[in-house]
PDB file of N, CA and C in Angstrom:
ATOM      1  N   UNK A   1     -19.784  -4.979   4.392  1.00  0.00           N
ATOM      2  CA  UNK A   1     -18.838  -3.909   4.201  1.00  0.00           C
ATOM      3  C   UNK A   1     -19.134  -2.807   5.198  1.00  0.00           C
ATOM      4  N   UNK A   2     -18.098  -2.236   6.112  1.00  0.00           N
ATOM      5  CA  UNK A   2     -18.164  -0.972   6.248  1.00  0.00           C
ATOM      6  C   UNK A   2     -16.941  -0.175   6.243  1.00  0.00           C
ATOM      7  N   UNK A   3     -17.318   1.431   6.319  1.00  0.00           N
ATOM      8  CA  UNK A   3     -16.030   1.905   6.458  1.00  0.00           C
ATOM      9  C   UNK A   3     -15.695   2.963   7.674  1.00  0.00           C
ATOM     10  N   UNK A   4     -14.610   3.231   7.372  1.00  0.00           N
ATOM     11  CA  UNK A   4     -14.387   3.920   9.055  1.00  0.00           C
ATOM     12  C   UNK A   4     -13.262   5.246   8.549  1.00  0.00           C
ATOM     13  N   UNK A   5     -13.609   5.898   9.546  1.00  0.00           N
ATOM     14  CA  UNK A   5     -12.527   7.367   9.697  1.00  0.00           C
ATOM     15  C   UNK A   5     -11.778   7.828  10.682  1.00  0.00           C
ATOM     16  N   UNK A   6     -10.521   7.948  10.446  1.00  0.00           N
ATOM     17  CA  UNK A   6      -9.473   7.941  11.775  1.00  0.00           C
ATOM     18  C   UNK A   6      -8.195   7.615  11.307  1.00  0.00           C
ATOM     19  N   UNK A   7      -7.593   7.165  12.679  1.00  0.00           N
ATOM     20  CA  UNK A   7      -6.297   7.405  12.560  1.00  0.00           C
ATOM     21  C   UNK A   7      -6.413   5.628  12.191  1.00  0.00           C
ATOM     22  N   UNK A   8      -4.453   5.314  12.195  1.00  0.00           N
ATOM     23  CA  UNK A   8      -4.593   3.539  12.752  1.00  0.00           C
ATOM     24  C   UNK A   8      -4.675   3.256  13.819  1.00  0.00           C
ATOM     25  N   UNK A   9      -5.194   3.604  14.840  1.00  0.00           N
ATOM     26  CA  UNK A   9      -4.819   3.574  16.489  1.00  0.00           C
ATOM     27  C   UNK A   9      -6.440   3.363  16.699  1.00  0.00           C
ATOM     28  N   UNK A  10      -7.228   4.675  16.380  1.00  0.00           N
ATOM     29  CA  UNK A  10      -8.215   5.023  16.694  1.00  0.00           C
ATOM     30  C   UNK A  10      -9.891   5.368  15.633  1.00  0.00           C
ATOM     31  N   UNK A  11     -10.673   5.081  15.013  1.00  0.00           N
ATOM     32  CA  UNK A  11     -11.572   5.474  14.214  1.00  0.00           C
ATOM     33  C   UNK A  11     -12.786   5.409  14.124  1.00  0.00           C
ATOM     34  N   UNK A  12     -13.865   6.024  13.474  1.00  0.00           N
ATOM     35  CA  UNK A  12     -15.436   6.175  14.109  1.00  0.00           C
ATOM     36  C   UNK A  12     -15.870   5.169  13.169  1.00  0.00           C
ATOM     37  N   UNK A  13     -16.738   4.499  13.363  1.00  0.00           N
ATOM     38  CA  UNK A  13     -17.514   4.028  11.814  1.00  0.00           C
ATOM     39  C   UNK A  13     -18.284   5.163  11.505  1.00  0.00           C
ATOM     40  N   UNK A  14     -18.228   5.387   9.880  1.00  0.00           N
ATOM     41  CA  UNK A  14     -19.083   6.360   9.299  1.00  0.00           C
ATOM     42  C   UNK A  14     -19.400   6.076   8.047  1.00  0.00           C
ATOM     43  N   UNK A  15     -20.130   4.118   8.566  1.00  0.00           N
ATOM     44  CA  UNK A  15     -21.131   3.638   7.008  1.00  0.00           C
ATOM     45  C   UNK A  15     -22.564   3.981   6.920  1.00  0.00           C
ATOM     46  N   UNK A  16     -22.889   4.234   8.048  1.00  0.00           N
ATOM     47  CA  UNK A  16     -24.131   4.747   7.823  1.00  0.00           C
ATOM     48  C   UNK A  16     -24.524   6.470   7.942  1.00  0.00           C
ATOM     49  N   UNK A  17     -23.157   7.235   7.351  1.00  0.00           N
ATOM     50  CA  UNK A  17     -23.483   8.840   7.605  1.00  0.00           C
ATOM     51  C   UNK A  17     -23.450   8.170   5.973  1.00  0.00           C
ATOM     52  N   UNK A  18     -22.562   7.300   5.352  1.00  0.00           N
ATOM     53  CA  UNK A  18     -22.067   7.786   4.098  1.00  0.00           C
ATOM     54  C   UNK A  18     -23.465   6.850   3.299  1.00  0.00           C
ATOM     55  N   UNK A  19     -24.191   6.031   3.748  1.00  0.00           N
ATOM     56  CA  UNK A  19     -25.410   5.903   3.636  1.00  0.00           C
ATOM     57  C   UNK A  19     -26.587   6.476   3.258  1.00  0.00           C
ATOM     58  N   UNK A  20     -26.290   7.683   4.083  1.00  0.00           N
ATOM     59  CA  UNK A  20     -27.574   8.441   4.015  1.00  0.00           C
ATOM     60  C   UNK A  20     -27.316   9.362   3.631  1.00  0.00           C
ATOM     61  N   UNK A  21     -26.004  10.146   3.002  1.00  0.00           N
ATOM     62  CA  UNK A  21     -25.605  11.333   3.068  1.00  0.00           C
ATOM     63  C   UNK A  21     -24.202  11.239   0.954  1.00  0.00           C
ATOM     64  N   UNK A  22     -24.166  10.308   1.165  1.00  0.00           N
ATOM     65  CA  UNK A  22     -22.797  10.316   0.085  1.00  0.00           C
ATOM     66  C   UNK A  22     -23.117   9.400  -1.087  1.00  0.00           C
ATOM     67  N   UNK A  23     -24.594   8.712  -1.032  1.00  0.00           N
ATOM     68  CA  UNK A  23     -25.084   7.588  -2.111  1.00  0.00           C
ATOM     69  C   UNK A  23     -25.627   8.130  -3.525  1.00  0.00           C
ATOM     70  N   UNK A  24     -24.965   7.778  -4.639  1.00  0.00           N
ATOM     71  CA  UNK A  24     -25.443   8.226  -6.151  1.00  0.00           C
ATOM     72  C   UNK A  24     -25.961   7.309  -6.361  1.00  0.00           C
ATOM     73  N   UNK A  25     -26.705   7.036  -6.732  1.00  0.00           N
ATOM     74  CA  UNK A  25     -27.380   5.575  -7.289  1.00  0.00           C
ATOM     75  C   UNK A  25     -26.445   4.332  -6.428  1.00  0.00           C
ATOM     76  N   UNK A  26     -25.656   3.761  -7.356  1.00  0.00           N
ATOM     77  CA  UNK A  26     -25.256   2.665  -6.461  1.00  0.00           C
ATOM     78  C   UNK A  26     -24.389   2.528  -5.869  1.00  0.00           C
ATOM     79  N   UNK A  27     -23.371   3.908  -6.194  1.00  0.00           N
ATOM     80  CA  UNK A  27     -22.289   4.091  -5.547  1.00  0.00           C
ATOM     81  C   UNK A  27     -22.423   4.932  -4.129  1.00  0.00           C
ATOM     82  N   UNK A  28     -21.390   4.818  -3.613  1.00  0.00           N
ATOM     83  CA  UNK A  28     -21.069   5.396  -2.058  1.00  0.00           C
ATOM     84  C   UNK A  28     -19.913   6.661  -2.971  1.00  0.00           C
ATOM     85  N   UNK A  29     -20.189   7.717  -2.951  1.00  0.00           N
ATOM     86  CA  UNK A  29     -18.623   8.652  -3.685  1.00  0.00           C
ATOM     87  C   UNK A  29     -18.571   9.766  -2.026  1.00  0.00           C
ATOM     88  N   UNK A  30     -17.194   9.568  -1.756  1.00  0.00           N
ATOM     89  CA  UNK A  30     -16.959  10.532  -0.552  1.00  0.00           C
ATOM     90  C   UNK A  30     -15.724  11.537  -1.068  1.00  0.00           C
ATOM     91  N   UNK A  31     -15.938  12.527  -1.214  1.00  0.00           N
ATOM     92  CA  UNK A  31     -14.834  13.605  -1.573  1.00  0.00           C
ATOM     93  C   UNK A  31     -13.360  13.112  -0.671  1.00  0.00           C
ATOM     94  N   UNK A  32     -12.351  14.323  -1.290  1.00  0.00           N
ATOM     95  CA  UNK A  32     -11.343  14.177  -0.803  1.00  0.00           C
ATOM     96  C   UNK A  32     -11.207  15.377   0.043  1.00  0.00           C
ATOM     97  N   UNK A  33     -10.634  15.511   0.920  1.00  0.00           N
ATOM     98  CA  UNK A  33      -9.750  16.885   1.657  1.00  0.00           C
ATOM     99  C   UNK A  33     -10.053  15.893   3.262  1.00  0.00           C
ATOM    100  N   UNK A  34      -9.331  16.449   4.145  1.00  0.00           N
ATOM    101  CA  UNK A  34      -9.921  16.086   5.579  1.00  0.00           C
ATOM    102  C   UNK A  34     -10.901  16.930   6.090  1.00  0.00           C
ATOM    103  N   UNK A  35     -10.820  18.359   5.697  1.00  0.00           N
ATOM    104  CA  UNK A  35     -11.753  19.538   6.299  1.00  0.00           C
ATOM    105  C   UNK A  35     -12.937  19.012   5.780  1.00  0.00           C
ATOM    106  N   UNK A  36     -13.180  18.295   4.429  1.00  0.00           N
ATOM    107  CA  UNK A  36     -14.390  17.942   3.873  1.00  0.00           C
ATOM    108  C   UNK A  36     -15.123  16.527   4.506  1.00  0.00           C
ATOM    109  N   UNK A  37     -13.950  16.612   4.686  1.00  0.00           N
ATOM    110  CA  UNK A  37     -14.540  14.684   5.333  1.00  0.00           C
ATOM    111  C   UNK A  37     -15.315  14.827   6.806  1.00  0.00           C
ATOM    112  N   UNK A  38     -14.024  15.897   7.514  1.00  0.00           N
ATOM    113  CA  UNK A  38     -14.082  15.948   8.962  1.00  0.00           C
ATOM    114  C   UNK A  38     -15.671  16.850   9.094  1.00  0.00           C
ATOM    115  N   UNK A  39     -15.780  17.427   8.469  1.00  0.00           N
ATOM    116  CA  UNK A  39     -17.614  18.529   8.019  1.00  0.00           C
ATOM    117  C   UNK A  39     -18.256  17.413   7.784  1.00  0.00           C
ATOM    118  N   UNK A  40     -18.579  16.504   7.278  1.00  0.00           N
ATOM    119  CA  UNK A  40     -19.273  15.471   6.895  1.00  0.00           C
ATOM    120  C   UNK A  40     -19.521  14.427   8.369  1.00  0.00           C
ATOM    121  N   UNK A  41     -18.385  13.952   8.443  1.00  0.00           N
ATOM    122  CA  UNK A  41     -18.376  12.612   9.395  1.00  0.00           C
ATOM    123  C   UNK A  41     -18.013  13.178  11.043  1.00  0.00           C
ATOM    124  N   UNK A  42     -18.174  14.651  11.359  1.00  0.00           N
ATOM    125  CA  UNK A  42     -17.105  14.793  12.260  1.00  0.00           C
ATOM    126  C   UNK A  42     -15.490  14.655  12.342  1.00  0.00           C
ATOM    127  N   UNK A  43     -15.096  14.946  13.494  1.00  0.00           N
ATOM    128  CA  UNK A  43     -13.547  14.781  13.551  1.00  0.00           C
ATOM    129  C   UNK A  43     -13.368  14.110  15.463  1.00  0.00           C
ATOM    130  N   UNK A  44     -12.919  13.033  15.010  1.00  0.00           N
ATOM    131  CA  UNK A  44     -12.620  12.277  15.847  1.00  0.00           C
ATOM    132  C   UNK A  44     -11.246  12.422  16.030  1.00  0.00           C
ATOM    133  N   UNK A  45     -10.237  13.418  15.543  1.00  0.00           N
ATOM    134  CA  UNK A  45      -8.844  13.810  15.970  1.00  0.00           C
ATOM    135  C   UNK A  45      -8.570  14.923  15.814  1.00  0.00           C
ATOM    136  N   UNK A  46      -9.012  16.251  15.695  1.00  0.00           N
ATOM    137  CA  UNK A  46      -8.827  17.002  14.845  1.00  0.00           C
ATOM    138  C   UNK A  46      -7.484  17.425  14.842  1.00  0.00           C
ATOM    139  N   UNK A  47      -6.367  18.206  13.812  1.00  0.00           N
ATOM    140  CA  UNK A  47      -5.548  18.345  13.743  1.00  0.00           C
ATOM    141  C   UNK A  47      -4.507  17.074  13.365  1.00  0.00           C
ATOM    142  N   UNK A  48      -4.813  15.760  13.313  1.00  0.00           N
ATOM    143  CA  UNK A  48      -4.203  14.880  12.543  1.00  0.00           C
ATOM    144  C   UNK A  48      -4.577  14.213  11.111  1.00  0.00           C
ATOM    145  N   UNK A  49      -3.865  13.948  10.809  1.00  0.00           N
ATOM    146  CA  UNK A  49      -4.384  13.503   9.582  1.00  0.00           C
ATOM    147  C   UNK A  49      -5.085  12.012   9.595  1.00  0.00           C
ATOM    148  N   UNK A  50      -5.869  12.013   8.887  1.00  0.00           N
ATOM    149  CA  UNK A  50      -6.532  10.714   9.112  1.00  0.00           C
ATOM    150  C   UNK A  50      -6.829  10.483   7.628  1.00  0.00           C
ATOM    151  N   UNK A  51      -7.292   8.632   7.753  1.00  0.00           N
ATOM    152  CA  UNK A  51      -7.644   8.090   6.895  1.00  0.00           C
ATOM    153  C   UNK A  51      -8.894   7.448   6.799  1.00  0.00           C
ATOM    154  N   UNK A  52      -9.230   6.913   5.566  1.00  0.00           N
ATOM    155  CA  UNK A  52     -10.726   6.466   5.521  1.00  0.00           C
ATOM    156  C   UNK A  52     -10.364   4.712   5.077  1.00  0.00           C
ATOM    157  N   UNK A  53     -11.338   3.722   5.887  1.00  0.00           N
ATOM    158  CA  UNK A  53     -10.746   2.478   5.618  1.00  0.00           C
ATOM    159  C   UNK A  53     -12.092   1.721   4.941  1.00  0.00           C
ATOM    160  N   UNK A  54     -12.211   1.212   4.395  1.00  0.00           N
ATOM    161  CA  UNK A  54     -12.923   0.539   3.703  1.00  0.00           C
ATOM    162  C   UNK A  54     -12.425  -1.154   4.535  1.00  0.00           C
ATOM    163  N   UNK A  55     -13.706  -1.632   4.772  1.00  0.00           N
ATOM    164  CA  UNK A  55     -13.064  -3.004   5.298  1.00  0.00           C
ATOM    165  C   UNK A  55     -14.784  -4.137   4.038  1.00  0.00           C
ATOM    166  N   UNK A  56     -14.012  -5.078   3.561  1.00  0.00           N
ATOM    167  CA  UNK A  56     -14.647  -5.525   2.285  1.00  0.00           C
ATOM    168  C   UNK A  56     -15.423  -6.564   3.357  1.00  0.00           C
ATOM    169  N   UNK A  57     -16.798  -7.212   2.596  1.00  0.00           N
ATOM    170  CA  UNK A  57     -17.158  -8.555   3.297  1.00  0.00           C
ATOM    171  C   UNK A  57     -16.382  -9.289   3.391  1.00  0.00           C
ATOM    172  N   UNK A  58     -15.401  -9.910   2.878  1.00  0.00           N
ATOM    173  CA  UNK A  58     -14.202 -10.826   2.784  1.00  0.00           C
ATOM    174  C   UNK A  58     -13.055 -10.099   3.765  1.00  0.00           C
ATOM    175  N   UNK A  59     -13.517  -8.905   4.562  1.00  0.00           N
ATOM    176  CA  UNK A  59     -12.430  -8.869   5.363  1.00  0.00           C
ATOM    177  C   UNK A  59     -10.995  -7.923   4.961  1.00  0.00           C
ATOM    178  N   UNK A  60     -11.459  -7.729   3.772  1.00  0.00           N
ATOM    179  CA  UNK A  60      -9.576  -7.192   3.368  1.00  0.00           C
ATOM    180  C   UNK A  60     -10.152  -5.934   3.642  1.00  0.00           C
ATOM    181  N   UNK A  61      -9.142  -4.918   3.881  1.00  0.00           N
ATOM    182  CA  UNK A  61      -9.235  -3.343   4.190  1.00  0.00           C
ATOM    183  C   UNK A  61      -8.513  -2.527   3.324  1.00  0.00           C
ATOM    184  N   UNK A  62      -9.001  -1.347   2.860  1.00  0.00           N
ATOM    185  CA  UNK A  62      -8.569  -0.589   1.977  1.00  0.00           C
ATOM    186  C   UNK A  62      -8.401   0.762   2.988  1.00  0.00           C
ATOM    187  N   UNK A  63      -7.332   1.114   2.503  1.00  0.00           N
ATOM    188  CA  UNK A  63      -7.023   2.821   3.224  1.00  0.00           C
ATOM    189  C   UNK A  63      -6.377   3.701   2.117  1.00  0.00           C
ATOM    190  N   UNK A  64      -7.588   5.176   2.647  1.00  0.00           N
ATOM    191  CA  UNK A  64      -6.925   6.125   1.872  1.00  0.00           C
ATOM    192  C   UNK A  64      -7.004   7.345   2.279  1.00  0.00           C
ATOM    193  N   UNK A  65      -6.107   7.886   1.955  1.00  0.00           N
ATOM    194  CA  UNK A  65      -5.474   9.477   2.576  1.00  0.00           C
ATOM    195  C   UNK A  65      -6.801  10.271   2.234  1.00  0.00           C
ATOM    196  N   UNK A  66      -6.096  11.503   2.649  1.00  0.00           N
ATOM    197  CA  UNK A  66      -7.159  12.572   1.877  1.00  0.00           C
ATOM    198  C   UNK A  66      -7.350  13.189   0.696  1.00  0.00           C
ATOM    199  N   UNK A  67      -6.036  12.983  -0.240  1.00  0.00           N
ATOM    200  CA  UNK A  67      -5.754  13.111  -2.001  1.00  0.00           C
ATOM    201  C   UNK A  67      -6.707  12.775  -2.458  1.00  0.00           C
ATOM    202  N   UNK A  68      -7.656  11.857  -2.149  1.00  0.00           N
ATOM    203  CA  UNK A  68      -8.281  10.749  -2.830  1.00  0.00           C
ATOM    204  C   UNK A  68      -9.897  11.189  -2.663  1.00  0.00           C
ATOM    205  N   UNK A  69     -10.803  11.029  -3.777  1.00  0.00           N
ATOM    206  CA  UNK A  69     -11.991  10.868  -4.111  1.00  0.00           C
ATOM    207  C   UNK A  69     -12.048   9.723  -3.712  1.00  0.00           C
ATOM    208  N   UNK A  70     -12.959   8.843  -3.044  1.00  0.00           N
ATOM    209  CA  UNK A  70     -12.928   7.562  -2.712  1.00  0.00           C
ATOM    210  C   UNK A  70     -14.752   7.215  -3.241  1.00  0.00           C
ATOM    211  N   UNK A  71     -14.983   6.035  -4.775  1.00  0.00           N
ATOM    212  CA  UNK A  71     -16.189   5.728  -5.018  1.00  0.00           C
ATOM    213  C   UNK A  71     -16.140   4.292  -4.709  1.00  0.00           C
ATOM    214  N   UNK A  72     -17.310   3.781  -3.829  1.00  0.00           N
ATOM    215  CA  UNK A  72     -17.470   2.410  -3.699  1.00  0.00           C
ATOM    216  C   UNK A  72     -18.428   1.863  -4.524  1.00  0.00           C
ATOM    217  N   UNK A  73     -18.714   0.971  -4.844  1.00  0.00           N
ATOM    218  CA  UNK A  73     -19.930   0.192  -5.305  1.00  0.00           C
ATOM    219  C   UNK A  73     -20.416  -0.690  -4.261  1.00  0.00           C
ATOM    220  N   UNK A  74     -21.646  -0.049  -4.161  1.00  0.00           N
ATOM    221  CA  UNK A  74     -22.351  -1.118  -3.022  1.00  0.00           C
ATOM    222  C   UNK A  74     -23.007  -2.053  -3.608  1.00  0.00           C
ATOM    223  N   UNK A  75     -23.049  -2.423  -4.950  1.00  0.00           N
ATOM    224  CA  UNK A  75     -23.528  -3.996  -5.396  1.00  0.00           C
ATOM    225  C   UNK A  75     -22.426  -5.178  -5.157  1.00  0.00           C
ATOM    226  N   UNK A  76     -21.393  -4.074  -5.528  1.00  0.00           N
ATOM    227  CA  UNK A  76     -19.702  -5.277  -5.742  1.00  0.00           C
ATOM    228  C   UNK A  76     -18.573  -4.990  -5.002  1.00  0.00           C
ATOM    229  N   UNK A  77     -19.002  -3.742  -3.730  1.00  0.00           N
ATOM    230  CA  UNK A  77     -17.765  -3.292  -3.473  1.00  0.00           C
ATOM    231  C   UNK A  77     -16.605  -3.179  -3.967  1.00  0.00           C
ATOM    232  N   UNK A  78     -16.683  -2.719  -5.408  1.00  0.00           N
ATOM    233  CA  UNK A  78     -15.452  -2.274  -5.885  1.00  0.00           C
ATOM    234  C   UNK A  78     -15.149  -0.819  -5.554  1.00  0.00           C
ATOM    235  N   UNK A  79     -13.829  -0.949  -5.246  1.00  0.00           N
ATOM    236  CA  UNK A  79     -13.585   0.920  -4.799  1.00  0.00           C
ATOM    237  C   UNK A  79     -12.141   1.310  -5.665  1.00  0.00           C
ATOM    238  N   UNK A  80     -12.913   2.670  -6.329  1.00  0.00           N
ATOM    239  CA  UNK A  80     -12.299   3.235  -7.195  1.00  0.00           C
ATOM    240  C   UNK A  80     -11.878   4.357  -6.319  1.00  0.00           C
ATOM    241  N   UNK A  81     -10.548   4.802  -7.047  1.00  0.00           N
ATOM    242  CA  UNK A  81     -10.164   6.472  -6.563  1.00  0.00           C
ATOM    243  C   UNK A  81     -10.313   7.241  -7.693  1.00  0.00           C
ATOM    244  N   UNK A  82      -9.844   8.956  -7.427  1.00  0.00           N
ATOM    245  CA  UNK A  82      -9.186   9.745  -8.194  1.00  0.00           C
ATOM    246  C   UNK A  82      -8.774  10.971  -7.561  1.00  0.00           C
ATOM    247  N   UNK A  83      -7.372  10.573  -7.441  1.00  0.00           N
ATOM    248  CA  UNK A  83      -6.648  12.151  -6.971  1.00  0.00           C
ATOM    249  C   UNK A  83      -7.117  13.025  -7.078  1.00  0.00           C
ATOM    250  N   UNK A  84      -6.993  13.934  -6.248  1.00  0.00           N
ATOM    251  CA  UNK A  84      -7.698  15.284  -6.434  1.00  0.00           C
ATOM    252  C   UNK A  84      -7.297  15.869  -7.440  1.00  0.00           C
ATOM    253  N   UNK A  85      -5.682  15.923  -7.984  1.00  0.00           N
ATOM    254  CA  UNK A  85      -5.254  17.027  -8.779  1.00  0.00           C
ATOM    255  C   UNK A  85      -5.419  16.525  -9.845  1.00  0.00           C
ATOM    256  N   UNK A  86      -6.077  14.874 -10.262  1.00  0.00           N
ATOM    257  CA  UNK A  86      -6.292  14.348 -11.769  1.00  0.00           C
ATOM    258  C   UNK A  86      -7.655  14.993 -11.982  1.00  0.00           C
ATOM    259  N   UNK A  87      -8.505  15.736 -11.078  1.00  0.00           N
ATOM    260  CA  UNK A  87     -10.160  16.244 -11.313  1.00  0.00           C
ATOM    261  C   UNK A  87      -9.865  17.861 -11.893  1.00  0.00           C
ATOM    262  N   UNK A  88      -8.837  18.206 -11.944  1.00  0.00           N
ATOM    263  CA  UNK A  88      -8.649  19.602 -12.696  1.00  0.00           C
ATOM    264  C   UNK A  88      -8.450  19.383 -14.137  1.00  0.00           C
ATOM    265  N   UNK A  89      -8.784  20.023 -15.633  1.00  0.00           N
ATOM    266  CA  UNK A  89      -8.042  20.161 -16.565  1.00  0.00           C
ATOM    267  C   UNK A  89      -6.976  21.054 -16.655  1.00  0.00           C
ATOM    268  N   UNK A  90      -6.266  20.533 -17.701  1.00  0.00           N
ATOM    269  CA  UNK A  90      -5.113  21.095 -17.863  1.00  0.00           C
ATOM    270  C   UNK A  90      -4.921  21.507 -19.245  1.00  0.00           C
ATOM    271  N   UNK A  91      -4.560  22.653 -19.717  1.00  0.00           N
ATOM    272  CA  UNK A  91      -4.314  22.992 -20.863  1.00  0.00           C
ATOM    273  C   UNK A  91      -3.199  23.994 -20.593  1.00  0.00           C
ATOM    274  N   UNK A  92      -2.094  23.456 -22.577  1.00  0.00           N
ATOM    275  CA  UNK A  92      -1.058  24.089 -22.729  1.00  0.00           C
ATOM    276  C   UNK A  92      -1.489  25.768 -23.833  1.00  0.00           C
TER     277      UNK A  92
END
């Protein structure tokens, strides 16, 4: 598994910042925003929007905006999200 940050044209690998820098126990959890990402991993475009790709051992690729909390599991590579605006409560 690794994953990468960028556009579709163009992107850095940044499995081993999120390695050493984004690991809870067994998960990989990388915040959402681009300003947060781009502070973290650099910015290899700045001023565009970019995405984060998850590419699985089996090859399939996952992409996600910047809305997104992005948690991997590095035992099973399962990758979970959660919108940013589902991490607020809400009360009537």
């Amino acid at each position: 598994m690794f994953i990468l940050y960028g556009t579709a044209d163009s992107s850095i690998d940044v499995t081993d910042i999120c390695m050493q820098k984004l690991v809870f126990g067994t998960t990989i959890s990388i915040p959402y925003n681009d300003q947060v990402r781009a502070a973290i991993f650099t910015d290899p475009h700045p001023g565009v929007p970019k995405v984060l790709i998850v590419v699985k051992s089996s090859g399939i690729q996952l992409a996600y905006n910047d809305a997104y909390i992005v948690n991997i599991d590095i035992l099973n590579e399962n990758v979970t999200t959660l919108g940013y605006l589902e991490t607020f409560a809400y009360s009537t």
